[in-house]
Protein backbone atom coordinates (compact mmCIF):
# COMPACT_ATOMS: atom_id res chain seq x y z
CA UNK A 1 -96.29 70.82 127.98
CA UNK A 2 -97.05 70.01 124.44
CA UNK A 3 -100.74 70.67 123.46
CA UNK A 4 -102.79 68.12 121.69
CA UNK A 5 -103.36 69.64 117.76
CA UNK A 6 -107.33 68.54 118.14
CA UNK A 7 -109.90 70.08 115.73
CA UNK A 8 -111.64 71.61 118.67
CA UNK A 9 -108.14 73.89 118.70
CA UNK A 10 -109.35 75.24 115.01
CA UNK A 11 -112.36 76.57 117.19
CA UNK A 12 -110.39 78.06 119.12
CA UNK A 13 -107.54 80.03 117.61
CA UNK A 14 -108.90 80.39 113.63
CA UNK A 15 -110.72 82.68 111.81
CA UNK A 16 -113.96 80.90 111.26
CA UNK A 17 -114.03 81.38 107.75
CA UNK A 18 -113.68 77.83 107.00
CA UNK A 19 -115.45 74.38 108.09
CA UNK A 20 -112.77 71.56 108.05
CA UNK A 21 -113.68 67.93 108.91
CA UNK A 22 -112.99 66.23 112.15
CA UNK A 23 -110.27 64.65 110.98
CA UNK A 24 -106.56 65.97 110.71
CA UNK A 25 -104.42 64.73 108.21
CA UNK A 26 -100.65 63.91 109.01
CA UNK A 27 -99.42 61.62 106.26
CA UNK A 28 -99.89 61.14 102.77
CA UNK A 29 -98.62 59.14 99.72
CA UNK A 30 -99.51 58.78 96.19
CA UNK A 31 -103.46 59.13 96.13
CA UNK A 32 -103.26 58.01 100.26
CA UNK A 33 -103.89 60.11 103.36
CA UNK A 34 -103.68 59.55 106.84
CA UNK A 35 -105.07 61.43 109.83
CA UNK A 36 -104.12 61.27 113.61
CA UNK A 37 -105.34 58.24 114.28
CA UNK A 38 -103.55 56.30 111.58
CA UNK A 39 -106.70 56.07 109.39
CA UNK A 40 -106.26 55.65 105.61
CA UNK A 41 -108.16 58.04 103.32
CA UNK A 42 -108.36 57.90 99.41
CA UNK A 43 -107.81 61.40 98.07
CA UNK A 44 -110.54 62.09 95.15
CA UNK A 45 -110.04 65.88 96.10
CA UNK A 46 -106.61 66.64 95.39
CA UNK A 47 -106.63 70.03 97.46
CA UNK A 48 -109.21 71.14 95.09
CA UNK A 49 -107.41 70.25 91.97
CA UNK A 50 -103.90 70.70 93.32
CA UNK A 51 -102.32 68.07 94.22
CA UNK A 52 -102.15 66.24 90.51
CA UNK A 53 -98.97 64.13 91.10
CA UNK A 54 -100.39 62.99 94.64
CA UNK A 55 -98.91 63.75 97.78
CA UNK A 56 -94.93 63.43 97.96
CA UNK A 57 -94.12 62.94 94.89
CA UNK A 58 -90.58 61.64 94.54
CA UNK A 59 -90.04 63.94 91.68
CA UNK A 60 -91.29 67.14 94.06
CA UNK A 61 -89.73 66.13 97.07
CA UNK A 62 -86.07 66.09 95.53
CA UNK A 63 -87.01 69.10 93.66
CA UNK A 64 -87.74 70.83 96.21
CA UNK A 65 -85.05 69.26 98.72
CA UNK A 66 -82.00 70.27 96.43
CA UNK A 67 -83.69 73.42 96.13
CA UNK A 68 -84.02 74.37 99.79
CA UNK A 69 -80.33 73.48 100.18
CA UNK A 70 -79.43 76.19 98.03
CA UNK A 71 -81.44 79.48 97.46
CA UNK A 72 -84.81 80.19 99.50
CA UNK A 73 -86.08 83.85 98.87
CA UNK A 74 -84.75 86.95 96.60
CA UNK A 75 -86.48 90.28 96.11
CA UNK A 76 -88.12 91.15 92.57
CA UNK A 77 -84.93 93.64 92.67
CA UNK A 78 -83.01 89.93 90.88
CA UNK A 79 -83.98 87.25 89.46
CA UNK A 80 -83.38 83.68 90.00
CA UNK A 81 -82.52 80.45 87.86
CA UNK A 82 -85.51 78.59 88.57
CA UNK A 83 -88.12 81.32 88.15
CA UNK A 84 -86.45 81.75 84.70
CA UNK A 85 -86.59 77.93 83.75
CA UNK A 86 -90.26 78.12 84.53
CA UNK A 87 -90.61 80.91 82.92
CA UNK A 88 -89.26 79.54 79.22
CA UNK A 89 -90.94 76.58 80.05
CA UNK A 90 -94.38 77.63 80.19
CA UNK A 91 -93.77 79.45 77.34
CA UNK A 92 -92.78 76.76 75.35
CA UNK A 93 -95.74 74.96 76.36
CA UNK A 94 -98.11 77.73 75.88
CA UNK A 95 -99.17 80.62 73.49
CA UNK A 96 -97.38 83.11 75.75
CA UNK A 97 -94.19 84.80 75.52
CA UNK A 98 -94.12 86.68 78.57
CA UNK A 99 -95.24 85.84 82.35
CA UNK A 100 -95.79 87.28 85.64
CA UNK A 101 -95.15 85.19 88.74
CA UNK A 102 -97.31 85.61 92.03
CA UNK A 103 -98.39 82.88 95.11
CA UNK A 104 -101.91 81.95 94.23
CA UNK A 105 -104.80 81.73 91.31
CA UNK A 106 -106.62 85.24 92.99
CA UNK A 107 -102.97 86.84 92.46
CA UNK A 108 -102.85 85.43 89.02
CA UNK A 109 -106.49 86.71 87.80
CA UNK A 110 -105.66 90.33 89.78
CA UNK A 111 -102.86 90.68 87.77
CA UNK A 112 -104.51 89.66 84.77
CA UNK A 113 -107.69 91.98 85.03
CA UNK A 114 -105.16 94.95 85.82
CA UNK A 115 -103.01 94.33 82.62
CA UNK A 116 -106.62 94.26 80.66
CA UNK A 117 -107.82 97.69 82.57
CA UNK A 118 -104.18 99.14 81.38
CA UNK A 119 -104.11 98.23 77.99
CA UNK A 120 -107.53 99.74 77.50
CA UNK A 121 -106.59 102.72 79.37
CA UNK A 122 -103.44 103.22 77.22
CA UNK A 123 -104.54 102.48 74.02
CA UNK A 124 -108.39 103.77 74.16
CA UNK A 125 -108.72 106.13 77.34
CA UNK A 126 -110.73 105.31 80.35
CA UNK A 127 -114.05 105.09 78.90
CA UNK A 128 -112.56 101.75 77.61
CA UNK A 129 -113.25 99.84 81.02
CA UNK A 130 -115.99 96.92 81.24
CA UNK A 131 -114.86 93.73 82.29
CA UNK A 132 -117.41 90.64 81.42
CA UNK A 133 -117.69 87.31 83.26
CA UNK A 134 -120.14 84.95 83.97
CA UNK A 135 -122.33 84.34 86.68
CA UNK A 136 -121.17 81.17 88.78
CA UNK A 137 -118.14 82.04 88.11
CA UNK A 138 -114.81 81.79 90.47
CA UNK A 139 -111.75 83.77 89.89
CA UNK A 140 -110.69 84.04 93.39
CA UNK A 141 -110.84 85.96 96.61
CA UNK A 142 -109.24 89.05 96.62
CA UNK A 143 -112.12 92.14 96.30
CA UNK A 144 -111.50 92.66 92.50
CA UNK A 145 -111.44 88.72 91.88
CA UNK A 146 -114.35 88.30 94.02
CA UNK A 147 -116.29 90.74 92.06
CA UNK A 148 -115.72 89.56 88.41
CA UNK A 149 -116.73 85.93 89.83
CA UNK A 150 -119.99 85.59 89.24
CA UNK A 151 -121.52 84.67 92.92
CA UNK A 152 -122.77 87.14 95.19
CA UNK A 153 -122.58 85.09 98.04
CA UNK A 154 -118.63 85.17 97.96
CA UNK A 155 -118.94 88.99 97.13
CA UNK A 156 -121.74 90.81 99.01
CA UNK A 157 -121.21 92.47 102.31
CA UNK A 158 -118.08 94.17 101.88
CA UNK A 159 -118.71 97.28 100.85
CA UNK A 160 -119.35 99.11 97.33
CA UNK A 161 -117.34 96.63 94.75
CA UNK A 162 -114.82 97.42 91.96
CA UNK A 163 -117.18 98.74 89.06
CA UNK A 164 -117.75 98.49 85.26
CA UNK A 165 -118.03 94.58 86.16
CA UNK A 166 -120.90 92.93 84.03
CA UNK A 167 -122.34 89.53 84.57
CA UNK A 168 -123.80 87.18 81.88
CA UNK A 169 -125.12 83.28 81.46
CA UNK A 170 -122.47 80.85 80.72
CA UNK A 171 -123.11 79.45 77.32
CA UNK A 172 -125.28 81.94 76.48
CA UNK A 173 -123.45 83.52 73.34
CA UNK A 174 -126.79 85.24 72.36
CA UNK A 175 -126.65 87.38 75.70
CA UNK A 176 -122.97 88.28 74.97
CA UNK A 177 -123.34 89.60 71.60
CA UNK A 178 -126.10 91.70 72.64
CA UNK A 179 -124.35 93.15 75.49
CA UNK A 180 -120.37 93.56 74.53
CA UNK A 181 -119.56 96.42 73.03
CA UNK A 182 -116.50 98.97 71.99
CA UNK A 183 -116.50 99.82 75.92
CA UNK A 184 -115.87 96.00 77.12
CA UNK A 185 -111.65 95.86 77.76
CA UNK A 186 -111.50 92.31 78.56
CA UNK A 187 -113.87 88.63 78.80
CA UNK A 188 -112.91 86.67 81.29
CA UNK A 189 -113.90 83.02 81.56
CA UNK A 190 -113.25 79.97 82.51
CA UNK A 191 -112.96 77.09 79.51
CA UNK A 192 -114.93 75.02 82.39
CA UNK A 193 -116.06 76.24 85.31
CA UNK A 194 -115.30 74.20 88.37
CA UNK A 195 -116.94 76.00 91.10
CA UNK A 196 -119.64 76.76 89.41
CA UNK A 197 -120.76 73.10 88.91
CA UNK A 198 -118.43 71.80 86.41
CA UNK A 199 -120.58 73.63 83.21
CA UNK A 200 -118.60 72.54 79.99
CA UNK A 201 -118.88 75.13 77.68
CA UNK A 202 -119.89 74.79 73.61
CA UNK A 203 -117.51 74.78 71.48
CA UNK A 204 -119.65 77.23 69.49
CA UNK A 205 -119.57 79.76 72.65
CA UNK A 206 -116.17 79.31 73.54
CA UNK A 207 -115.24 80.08 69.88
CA UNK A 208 -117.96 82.92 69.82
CA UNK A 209 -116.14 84.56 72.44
CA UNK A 210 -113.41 84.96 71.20
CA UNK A 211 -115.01 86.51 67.33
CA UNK A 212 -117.11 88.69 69.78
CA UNK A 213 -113.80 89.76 71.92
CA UNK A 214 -111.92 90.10 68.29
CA UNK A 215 -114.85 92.46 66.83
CA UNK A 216 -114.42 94.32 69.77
CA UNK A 217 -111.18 94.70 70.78
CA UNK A 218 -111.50 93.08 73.86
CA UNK A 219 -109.08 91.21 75.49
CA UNK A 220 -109.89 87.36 76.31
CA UNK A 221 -108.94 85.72 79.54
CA UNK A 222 -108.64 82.21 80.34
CA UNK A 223 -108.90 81.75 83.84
CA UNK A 224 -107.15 78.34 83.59
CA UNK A 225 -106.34 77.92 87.36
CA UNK A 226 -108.44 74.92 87.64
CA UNK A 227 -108.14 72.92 84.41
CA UNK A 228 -104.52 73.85 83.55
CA UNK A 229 -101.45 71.63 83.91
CA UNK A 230 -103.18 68.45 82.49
CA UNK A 231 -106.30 68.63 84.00
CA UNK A 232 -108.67 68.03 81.33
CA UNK A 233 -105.77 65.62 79.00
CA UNK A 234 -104.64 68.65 77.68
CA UNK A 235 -101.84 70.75 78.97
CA UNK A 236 -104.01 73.87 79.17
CA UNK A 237 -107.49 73.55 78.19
CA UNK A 238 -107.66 76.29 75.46
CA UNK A 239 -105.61 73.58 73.32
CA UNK A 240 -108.23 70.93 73.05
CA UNK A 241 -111.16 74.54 72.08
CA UNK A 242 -109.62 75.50 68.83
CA UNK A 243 -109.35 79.36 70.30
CA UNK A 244 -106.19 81.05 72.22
CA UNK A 245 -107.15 83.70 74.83
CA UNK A 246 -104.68 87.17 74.98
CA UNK A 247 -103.94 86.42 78.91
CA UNK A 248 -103.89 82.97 80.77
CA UNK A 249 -104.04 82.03 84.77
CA UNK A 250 -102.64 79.60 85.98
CA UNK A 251 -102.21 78.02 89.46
CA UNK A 252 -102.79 75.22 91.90
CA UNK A 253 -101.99 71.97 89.82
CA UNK A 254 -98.68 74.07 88.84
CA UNK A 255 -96.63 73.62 92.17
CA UNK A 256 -98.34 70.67 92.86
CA UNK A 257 -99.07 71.79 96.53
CA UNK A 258 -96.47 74.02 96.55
CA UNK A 259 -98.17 77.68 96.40
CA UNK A 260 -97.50 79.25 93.24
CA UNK A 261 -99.18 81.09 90.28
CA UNK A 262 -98.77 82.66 86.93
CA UNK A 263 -99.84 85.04 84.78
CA UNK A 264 -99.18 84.54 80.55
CA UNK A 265 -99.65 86.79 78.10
CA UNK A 266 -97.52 87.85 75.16
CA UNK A 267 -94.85 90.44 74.52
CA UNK A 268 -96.96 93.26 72.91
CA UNK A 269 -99.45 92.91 76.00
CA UNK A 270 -96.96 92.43 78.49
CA UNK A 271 -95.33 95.43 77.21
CA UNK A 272 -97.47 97.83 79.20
CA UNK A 273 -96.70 96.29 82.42
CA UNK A 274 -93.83 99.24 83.06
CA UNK A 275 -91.42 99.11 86.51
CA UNK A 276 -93.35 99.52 88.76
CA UNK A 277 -96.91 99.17 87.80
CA UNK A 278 -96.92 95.83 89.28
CA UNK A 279 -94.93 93.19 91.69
CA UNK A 280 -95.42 90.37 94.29
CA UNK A 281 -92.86 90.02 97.02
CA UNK A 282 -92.98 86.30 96.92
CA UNK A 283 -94.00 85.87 93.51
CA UNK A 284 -91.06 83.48 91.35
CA UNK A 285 -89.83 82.33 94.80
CA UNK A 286 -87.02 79.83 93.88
CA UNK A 287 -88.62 77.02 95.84
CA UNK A 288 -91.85 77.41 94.54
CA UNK A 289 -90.73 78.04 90.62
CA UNK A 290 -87.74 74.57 91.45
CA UNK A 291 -91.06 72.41 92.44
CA UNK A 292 -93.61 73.66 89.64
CA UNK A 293 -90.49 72.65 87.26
CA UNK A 294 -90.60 69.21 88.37
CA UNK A 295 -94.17 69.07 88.46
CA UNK A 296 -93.63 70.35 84.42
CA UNK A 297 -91.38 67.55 83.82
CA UNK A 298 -93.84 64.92 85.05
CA UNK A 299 -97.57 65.99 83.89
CA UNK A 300 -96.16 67.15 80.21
CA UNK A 301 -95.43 64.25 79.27
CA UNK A 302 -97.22 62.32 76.73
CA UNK A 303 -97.91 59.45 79.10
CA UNK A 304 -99.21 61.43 81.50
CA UNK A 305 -101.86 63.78 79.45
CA UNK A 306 -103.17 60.58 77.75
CA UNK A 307 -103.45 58.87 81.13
CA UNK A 308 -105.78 61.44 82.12
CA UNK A 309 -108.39 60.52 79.77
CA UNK A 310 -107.42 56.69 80.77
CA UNK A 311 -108.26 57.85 84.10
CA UNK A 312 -111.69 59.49 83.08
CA UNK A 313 -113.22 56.19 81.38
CA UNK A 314 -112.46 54.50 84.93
CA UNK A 315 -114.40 57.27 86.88
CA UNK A 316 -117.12 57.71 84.57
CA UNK A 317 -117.72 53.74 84.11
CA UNK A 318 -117.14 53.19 88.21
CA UNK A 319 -119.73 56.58 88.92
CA UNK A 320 -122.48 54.74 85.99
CA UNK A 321 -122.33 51.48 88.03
CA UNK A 322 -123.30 53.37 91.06
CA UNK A 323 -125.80 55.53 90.01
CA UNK A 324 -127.29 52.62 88.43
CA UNK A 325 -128.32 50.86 91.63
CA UNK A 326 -128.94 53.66 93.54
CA UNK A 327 -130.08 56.38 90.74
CA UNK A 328 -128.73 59.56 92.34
CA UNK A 329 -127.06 61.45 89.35
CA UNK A 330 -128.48 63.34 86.87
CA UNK A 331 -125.38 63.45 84.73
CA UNK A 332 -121.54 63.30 85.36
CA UNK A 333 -120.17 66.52 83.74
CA UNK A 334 -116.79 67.59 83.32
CA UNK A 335 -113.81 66.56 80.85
CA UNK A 336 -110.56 64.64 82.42
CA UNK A 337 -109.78 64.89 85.71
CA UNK A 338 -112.11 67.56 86.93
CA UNK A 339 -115.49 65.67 87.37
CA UNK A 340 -118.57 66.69 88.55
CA UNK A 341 -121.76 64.13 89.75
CA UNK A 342 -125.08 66.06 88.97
CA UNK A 343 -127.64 65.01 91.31
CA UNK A 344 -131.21 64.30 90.52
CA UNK A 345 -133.99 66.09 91.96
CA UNK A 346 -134.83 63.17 94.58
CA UNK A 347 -131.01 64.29 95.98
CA UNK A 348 -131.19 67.40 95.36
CA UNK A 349 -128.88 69.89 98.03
CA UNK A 350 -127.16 65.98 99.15
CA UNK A 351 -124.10 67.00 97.83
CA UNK A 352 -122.27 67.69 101.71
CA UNK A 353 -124.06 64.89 103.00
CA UNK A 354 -122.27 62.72 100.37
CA UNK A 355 -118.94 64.61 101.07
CA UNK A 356 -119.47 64.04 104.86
CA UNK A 357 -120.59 60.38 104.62
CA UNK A 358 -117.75 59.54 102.20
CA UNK A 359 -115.04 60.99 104.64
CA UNK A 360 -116.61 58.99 107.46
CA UNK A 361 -115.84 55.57 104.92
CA UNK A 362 -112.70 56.90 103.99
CA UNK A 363 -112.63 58.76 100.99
CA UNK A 364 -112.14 62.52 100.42
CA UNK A 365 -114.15 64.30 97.62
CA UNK A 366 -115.56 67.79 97.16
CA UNK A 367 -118.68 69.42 96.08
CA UNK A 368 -119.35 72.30 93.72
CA UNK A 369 -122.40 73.87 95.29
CA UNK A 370 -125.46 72.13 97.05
CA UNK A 371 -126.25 69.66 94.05
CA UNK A 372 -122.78 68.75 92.74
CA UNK A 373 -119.91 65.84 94.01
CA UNK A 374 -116.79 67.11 92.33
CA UNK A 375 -113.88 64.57 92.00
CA UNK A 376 -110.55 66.22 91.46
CA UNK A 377 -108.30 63.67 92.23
CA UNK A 378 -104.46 62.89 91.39
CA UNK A 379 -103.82 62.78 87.46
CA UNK A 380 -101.31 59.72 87.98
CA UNK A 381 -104.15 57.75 90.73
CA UNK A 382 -103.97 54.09 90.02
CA UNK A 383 -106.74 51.92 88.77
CA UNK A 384 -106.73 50.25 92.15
CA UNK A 385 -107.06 53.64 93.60
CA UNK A 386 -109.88 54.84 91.91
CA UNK A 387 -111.47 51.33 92.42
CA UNK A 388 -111.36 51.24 96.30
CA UNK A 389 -112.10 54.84 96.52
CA UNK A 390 -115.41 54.01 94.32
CA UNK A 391 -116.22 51.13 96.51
CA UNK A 392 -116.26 53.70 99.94
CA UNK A 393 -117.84 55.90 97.60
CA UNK A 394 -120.74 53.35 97.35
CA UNK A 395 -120.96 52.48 100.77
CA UNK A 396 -121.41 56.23 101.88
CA UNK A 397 -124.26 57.06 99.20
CA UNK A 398 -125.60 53.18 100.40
CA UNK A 399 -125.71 54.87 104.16
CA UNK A 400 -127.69 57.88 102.85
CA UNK A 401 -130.29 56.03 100.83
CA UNK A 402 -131.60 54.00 103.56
């Protein structure tokens, strides 16, 4: 007898790590999802910034289609055609010259802060080992990862951490100069952090950085899983800063849904990665690398990438008409695509309650911590999209204020 998939069966048979809605999604379409019961959702989350062509995109689904029809899995021992088209194409696209293929953003950053430890150990000895990041940071979940990210909440209680890890204020360029020194291997950062709050950075610290990492031959690290593939209106971005980091991460919005990340560096860095000294048994997976080409096709384009900023005068003007008639945001932060509604002190720690009450009217958002709605929605949404997802958005806030 076939057994009901019910939420109450999460309970049951998963690691409670997570706390999913009610609701089960089966279906979805463009910036549309719909759960068991045939109930229509408008997607403001995106998967947490991943889903920026929607769900089943024509151009994925035959991507991936052809794809499956063909070649599924190799071993690192070979290669395969898409992994290489990806490849050249994010090099053309990017700084880099060289990149390293794995499943996820964590796999991208672990790779990234063991290249940085390498290169320091080669070229300086191992004295030569202090990684900087900033507190509220996220680089992922794996034990190194989770230790360079700047929350102790996601990192405490496992045990003694990785060491040589220092944290400092984001935007603070005062604290880093008096801190980094000849010892520091690598920065890492993100150009805006998402879990964090959505904290733009200064052009003046963002540029700052990367004199400070230059002075002392430390590496810089873009932890771009979030904002990269047209995120913010730019294809990565470091392009819209003025500054290029030595390593990039990329992730999420890159297979579109379809798990895959990426490491970028360039030739002289990647150099030290010898046979052997690092790998990923899925990582450049043909299916994966055929739908993150597709996806490249789509968000590059010029039409897209200006879109996105299209996109961000409709959220920011729909978000201002709320909060003026029921004064609940402090600010909306963020550039593009990756938004974040600051709440005021009377809302202060409202930010689930919003979530919760907006998924109950039928719209899906995210927070970023207790005191920030994040909106991370498809980067080709429709204006009549974002309008009727504002309008639920109002009626759940409406529900709260009473």
């Amino acid at each position: 007898m076939e057994q009901t998939m019910s939420r109450s069966l999460f309970d049951e048979v998963m690691v409670p790590c997570y706390a999913p809605m009610e609701m089960i999604p089966v279906r979805g379409e463009g910036a549309s999802v719909w759960d068991q019961q045939g109930k229509h959702y408008i997607d403001f989350a995106g998967g947490i910034a991943v889903s920026c062509l929607g769900h089943a995109h024509p151009a994925m689904v035959n991507a991936l289609t052809e794809q499956a029809n063909k070649l599924w899995h190799l071993s690192n021992v070979m290669t395969n055609e898409p992994a290489l088209a990806l490849a050249k194409r994010l090099t053309e696209i990017s700084f880099a010259e060289k990149v390293f293929f794995a499943n996820s953003g964590a796999e991208a950053n672990e790779a990234a802060l063991k290249l940085a430890r390498r290169i320091a150990f080669e070229k300086h000895g191992a004295e030569k080992s202090e990684i900087i990041a900033f507190s509220q940071g996220f680089h992922g979940r794996t034990f190194f990862t989770v230790t360079v990210g700047g929350q102790a909440a996601y990192s405490d209680g496992f045990g003694p951490k990785p060491q040589d890890v220092t944290h400092l204020d984001y935007n603070d360029l005062a604290a880093l100069e008096a801190h980094i020194s000849d010892k520091t291997c690598a920065v890492m950062m993100e150009p805006l952090q998402g879990e964090g709050g959505i904290i733009t950075p200064s052009d003046a610290f963002v540029q700052g950085v990367r004199a400070l990492c230059d002075k002392h031959d430390a590496l810089l690290i873009f932890d771009e899983v979030q904002t990269g593939n047209g995120r913010t209106g730019h294809f990565y971005a470091y392009q819209g800063q003025g500054v290029t980091p030595d390593i990039l991460t990329t992730a999420k919005s890159l297979g579109g849904g379809f798990p895959i990340g990426a490491m970028l560096t360039t030739s002289a860095l990647a150099a030290h990665m010898k046979v052997g000294t690092h790998g990923s048994t899925y990582g450049g997976n043909p299916l994966a690398c055929a739908v993150a080409n597709a996806v490249i096709d789509v968000v590059s384009t010029d039409e897209v990438l200006a879109g996105v900023k299209v996109r961000e005068t409709w959220f920011r003007e729909g978000l201002g008409k709320i909060n003026e008639k029921y004064q609940l945001f402090s600010e909306i932060r963020g550039q593009g695509l990756l938004l974040g509604g600051a709440l005021n002190d009377a809302w202060q720690g409202r930010a689930r309650d919003i979530l919760i009450a907006a998924g109950q009217e039928g719209l899906l958002v995210l927070v970023a911590g207790p005191n920030v709605v994040r909106f991370t929605p498809s980067l080709v949404i429709s204006q009549q999209e974002v309008e009727q997802g504002l309008e639920r958005l109002e009626r759940a806030i409406a529900s709260l204020a009473v």
